[in-house]
N, C-alpha and C. Protein backbone atom coordinates (compact mmCIF):
# COMPACT_ATOMS: atom_id res chain seq x y z
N UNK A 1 -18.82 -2.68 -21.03
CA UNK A 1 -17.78 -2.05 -20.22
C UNK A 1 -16.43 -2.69 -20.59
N UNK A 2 -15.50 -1.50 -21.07
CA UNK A 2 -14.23 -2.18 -21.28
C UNK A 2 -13.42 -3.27 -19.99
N UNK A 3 -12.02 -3.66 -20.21
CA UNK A 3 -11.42 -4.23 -18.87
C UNK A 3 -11.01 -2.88 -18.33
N UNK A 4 -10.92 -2.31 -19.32
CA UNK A 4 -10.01 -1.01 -18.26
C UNK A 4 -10.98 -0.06 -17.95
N UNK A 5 -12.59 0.17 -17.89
CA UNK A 5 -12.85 0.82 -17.01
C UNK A 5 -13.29 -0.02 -15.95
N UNK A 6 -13.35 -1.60 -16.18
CA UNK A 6 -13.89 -2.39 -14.64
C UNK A 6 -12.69 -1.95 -13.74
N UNK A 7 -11.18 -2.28 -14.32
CA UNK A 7 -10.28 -1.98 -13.15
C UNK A 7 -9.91 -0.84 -13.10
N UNK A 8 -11.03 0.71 -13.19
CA UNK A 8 -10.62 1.59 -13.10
C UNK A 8 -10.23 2.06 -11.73
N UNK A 9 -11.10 1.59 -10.97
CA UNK A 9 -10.14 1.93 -9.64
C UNK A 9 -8.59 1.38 -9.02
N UNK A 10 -8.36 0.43 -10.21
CA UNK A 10 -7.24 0.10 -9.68
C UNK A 10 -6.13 1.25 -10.10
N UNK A 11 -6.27 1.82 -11.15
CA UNK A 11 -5.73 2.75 -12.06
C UNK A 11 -5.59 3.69 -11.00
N UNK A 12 -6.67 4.04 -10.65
CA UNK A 12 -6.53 5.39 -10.12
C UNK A 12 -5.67 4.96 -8.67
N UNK A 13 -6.22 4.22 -8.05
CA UNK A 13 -5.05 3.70 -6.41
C UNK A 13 -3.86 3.67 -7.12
N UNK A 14 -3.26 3.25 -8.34
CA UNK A 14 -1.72 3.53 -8.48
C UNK A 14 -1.50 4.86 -9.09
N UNK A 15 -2.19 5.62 -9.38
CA UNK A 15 -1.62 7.58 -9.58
C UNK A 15 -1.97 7.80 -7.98
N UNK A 16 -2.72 7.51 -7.30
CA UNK A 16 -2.65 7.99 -5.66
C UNK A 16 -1.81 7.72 -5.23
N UNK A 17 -0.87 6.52 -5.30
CA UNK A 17 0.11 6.36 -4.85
C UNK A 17 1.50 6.67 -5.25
N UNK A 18 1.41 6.93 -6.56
CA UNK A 18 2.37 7.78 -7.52
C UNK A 18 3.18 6.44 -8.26
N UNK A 19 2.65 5.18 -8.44
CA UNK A 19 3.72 4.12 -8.79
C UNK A 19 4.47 4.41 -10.11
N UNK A 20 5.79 4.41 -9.66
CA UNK A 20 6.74 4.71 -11.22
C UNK A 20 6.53 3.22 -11.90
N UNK A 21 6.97 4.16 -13.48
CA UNK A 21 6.91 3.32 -14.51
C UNK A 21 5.54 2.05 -14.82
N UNK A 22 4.43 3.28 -14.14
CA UNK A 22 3.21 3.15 -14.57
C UNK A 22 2.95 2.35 -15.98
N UNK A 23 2.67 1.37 -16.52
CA UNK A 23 2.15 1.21 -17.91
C UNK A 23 1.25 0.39 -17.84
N UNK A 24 -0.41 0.44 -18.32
CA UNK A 24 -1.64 0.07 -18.05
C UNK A 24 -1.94 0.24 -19.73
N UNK A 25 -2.32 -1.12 -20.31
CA UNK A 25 -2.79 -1.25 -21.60
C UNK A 25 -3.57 -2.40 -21.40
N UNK A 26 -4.71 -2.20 -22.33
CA UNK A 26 -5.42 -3.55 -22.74
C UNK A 26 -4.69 -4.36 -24.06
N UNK A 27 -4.93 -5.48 -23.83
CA UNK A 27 -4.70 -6.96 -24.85
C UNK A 27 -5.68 -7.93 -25.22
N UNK A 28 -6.25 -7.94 -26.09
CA UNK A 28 -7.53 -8.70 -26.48
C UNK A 28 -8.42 -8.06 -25.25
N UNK A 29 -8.83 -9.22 -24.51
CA UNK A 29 -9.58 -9.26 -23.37
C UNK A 29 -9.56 -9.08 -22.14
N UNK A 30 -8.45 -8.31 -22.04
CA UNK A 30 -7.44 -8.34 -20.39
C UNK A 30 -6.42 -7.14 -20.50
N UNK A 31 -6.11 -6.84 -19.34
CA UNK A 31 -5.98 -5.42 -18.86
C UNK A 31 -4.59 -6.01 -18.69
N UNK A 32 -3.12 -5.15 -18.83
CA UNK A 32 -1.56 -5.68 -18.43
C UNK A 32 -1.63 -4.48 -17.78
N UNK A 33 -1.11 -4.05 -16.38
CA UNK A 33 -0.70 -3.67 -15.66
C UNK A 33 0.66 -3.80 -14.77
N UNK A 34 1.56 -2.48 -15.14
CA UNK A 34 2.98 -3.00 -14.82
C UNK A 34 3.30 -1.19 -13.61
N UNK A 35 3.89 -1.82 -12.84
CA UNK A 35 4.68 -0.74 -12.41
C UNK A 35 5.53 -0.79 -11.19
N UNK A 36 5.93 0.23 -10.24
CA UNK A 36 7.12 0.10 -9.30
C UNK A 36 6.72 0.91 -7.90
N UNK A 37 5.83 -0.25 -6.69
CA UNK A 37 5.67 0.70 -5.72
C UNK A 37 5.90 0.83 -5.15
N UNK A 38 6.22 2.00 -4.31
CA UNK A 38 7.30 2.54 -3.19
C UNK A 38 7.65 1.31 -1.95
N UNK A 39 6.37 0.84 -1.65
CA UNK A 39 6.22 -0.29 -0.52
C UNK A 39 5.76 -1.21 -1.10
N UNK A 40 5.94 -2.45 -0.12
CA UNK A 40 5.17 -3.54 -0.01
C UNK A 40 3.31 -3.11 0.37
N UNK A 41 3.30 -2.41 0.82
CA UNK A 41 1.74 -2.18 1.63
C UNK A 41 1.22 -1.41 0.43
N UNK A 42 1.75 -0.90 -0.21
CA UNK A 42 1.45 -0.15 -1.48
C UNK A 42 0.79 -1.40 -2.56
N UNK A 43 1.63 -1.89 -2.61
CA UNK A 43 1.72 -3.07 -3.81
C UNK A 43 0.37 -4.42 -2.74
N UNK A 44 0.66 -4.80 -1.81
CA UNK A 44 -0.86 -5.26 -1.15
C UNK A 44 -1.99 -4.59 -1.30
N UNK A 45 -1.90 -3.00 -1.43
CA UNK A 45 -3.33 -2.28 -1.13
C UNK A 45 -3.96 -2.79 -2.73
N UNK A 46 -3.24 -2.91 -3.84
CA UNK A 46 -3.18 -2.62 -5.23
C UNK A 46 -3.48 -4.20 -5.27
N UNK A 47 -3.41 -5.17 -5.06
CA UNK A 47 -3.57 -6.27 -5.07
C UNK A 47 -4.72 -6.87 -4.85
N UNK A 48 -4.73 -5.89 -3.19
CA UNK A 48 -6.24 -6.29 -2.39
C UNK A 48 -7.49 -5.68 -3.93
N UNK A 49 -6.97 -4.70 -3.93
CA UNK A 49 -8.25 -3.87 -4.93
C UNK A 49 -8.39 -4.57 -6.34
N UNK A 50 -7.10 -5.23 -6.96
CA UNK A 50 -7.34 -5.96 -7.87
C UNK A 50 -8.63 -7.19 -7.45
N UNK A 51 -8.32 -8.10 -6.35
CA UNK A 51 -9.22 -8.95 -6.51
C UNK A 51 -10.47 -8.41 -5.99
N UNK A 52 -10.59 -7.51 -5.21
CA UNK A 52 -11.96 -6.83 -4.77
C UNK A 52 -12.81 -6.41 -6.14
N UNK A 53 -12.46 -6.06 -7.19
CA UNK A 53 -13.13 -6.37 -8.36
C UNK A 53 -13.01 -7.92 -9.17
N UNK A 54 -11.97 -8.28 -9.18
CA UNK A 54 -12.17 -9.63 -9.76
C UNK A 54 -11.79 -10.98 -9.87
N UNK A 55 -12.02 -10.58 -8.62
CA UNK A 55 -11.89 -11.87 -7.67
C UNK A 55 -10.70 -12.40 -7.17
N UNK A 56 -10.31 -13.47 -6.59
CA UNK A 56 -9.56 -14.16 -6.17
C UNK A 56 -8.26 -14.69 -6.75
N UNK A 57 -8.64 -15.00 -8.21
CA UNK A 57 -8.28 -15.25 -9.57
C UNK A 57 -8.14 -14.50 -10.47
N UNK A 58 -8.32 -13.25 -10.74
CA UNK A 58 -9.14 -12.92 -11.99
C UNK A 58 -8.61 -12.96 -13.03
N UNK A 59 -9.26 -14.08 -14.36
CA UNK A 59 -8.38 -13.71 -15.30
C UNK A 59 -8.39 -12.82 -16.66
N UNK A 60 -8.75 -11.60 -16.39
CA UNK A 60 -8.91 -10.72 -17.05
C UNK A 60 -8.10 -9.48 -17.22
N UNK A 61 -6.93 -9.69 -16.05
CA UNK A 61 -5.82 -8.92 -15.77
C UNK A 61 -4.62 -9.16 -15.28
N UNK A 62 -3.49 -8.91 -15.90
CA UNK A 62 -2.20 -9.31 -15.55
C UNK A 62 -1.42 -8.32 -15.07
N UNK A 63 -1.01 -8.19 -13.41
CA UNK A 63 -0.23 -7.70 -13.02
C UNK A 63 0.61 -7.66 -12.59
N UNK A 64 1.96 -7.19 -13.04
CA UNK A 64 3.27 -6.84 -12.37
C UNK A 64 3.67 -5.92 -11.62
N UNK A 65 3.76 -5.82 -10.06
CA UNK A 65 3.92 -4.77 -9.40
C UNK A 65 5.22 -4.70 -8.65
N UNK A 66 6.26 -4.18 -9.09
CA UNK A 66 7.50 -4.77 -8.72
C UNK A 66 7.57 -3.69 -7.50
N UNK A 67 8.48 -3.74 -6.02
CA UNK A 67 7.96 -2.86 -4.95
C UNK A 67 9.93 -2.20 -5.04
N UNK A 68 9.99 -0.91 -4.71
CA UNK A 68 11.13 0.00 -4.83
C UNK A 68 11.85 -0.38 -3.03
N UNK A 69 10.82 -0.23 -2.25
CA UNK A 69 11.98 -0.22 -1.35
C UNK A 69 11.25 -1.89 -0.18
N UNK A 70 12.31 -1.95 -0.16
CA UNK A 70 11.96 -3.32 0.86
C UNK A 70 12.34 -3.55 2.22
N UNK A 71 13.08 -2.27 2.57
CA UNK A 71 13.51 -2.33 3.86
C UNK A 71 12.61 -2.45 4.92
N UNK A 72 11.79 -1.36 4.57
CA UNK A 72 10.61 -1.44 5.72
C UNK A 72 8.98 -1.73 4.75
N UNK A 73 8.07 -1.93 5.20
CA UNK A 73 6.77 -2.22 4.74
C UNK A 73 6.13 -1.05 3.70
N UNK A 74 6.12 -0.11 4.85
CA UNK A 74 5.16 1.39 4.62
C UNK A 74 5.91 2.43 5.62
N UNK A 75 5.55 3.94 4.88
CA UNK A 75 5.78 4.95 5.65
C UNK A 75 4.06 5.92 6.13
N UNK A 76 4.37 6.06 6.70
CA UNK A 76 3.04 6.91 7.23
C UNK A 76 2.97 8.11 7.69
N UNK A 77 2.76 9.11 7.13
CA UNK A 77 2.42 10.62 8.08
C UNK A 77 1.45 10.47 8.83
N UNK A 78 2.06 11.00 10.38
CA UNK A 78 0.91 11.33 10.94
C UNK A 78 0.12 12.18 11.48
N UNK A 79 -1.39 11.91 11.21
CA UNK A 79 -1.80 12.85 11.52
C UNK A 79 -2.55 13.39 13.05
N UNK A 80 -3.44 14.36 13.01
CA UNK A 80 -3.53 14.72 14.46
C UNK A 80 -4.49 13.92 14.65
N UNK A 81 -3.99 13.81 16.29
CA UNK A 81 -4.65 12.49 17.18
C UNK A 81 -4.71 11.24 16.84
N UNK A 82 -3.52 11.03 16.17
CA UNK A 82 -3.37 9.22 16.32
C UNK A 82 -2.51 9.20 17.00
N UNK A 83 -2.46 7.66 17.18
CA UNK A 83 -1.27 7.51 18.41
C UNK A 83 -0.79 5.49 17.35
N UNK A 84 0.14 5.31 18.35
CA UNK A 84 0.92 4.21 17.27
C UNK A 84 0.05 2.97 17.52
N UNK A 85 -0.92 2.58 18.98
CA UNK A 85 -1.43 1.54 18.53
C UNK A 85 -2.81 1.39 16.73
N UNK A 86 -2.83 2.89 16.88
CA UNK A 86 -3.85 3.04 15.63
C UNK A 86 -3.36 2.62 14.39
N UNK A 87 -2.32 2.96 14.47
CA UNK A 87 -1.58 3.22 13.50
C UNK A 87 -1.12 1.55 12.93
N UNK A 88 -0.64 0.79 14.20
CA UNK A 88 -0.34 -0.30 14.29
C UNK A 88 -1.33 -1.46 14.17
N UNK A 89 -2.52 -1.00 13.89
CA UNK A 89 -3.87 -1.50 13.92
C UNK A 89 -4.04 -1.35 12.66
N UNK A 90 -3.65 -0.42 11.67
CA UNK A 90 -4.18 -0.20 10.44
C UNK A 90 -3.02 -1.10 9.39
N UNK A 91 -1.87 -1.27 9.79
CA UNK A 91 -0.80 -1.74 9.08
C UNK A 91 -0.37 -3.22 9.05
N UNK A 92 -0.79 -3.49 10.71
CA UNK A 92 -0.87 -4.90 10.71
C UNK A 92 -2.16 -5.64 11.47
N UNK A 93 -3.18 -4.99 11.83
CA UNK A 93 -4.37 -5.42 12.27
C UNK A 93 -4.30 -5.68 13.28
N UNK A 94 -3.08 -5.08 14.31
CA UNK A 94 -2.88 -5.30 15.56
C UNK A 94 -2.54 -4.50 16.53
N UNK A 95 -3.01 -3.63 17.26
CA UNK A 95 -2.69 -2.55 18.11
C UNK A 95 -1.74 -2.73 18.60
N UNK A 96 -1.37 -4.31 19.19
CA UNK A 96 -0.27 -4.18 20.02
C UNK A 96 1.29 -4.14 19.37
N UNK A 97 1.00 -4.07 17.79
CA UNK A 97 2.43 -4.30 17.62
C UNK A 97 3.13 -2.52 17.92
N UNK A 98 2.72 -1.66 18.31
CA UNK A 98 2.85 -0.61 18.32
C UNK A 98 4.04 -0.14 18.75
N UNK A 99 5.08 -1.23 19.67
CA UNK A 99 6.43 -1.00 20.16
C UNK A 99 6.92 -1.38 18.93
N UNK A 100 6.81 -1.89 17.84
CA UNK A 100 7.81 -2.72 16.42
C UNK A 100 7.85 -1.19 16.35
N UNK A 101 7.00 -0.55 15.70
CA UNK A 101 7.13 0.96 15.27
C UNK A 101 7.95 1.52 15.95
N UNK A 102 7.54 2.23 17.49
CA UNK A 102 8.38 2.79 17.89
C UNK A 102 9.64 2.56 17.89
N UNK A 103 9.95 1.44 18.11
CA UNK A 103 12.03 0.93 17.82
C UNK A 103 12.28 1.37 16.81
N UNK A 104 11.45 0.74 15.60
CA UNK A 104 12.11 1.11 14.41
C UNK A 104 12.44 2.48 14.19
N UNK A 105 11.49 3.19 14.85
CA UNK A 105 11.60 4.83 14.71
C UNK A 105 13.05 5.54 15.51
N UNK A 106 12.96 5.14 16.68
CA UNK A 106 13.83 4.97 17.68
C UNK A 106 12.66 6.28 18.56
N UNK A 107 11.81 5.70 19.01
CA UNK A 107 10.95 6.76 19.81
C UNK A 107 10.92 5.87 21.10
N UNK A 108 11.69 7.07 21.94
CA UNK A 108 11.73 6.21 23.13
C UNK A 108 10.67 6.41 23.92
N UNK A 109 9.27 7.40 23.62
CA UNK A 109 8.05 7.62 24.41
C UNK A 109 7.01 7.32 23.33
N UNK A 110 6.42 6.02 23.56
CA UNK A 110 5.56 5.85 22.08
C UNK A 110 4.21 7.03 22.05
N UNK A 111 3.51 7.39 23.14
CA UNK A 111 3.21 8.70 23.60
C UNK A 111 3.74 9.97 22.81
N UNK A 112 4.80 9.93 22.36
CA UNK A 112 4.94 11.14 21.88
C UNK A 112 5.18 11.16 20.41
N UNK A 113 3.89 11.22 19.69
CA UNK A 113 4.15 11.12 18.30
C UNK A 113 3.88 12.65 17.89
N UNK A 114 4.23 13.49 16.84
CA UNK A 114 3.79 14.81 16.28
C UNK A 114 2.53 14.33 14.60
N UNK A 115 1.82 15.20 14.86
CA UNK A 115 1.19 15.30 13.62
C UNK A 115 2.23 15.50 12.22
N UNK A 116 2.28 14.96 11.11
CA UNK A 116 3.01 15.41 10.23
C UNK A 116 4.67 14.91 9.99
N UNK A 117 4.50 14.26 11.15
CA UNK A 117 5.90 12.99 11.41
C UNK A 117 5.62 12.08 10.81
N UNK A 118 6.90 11.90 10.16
CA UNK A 118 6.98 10.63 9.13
C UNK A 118 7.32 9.20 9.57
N UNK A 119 7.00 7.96 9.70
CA UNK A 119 6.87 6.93 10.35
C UNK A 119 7.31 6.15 9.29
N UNK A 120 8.16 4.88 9.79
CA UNK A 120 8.40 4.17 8.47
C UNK A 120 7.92 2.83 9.36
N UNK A 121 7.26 1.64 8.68
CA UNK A 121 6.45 0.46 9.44
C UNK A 121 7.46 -0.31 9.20
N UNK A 122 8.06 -0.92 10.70
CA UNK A 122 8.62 -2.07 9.85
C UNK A 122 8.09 -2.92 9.20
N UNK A 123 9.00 -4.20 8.42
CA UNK A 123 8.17 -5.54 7.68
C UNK A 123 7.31 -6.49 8.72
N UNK A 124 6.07 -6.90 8.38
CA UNK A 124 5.81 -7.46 9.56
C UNK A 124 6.43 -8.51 9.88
């Protein structure tokens, strides 16, 4: 098995996420992976999945994931029947941060979210 089909799922999590200036080549024995993702939570998810195949360390791949916007973490559509502690549970593993969101949003009824509304997380 080449390096680049072990980190094929990493490949594919950065076209899901659309990261510009994508460039994924092998070098001898090791996979270079370069590109630009929208978020920080983008560039963690891509990280997490790097070592979830190889490990902690791995030295079989070198990645540069430089992140485009830094203001806020992540943006999120949402969908039907979530509400912000879920939401706030998935982003920072904590239901209660669910008022950070709403401010940032400026939602003065955290209760009232729409399906298909765009959410931006703050940094934690």
């Amino acid at each position: 098995m080449s390096v680049k089909d072990k980190y094929g799922p990493v490949i594919n999590l950065m076209q899901d996420f659309g990261i510009k200036d994508n460039n994924v080549r092998e070098d001898k024995d090791s996979l270079i992976v370069q590109g630009t993702a929208n978020t920080q939570y983008e560039k963690n998810q891509i990280w997490d999945k790097i070592k979830e195949i190889g490990g902690e360390n791995p030295k079989d791949i070198k990645a540069d994931i430089k992140v485009k916007n830094t203001d806020f973490y992540a943006t999120h559509k949402v969908k039907s029947g979530e509400n912000l502690s879920q939401i706030s549970r998935k982003y920072y593993g904590d239901p209660n941060r669910y008022r950070d969101i709403a401010s940032y949003n400026n939602i003065n009824n955290p209760d009232k979210i729409e399906p298909g509304q765009e959410l931006k997380i703050p940094n934690p």
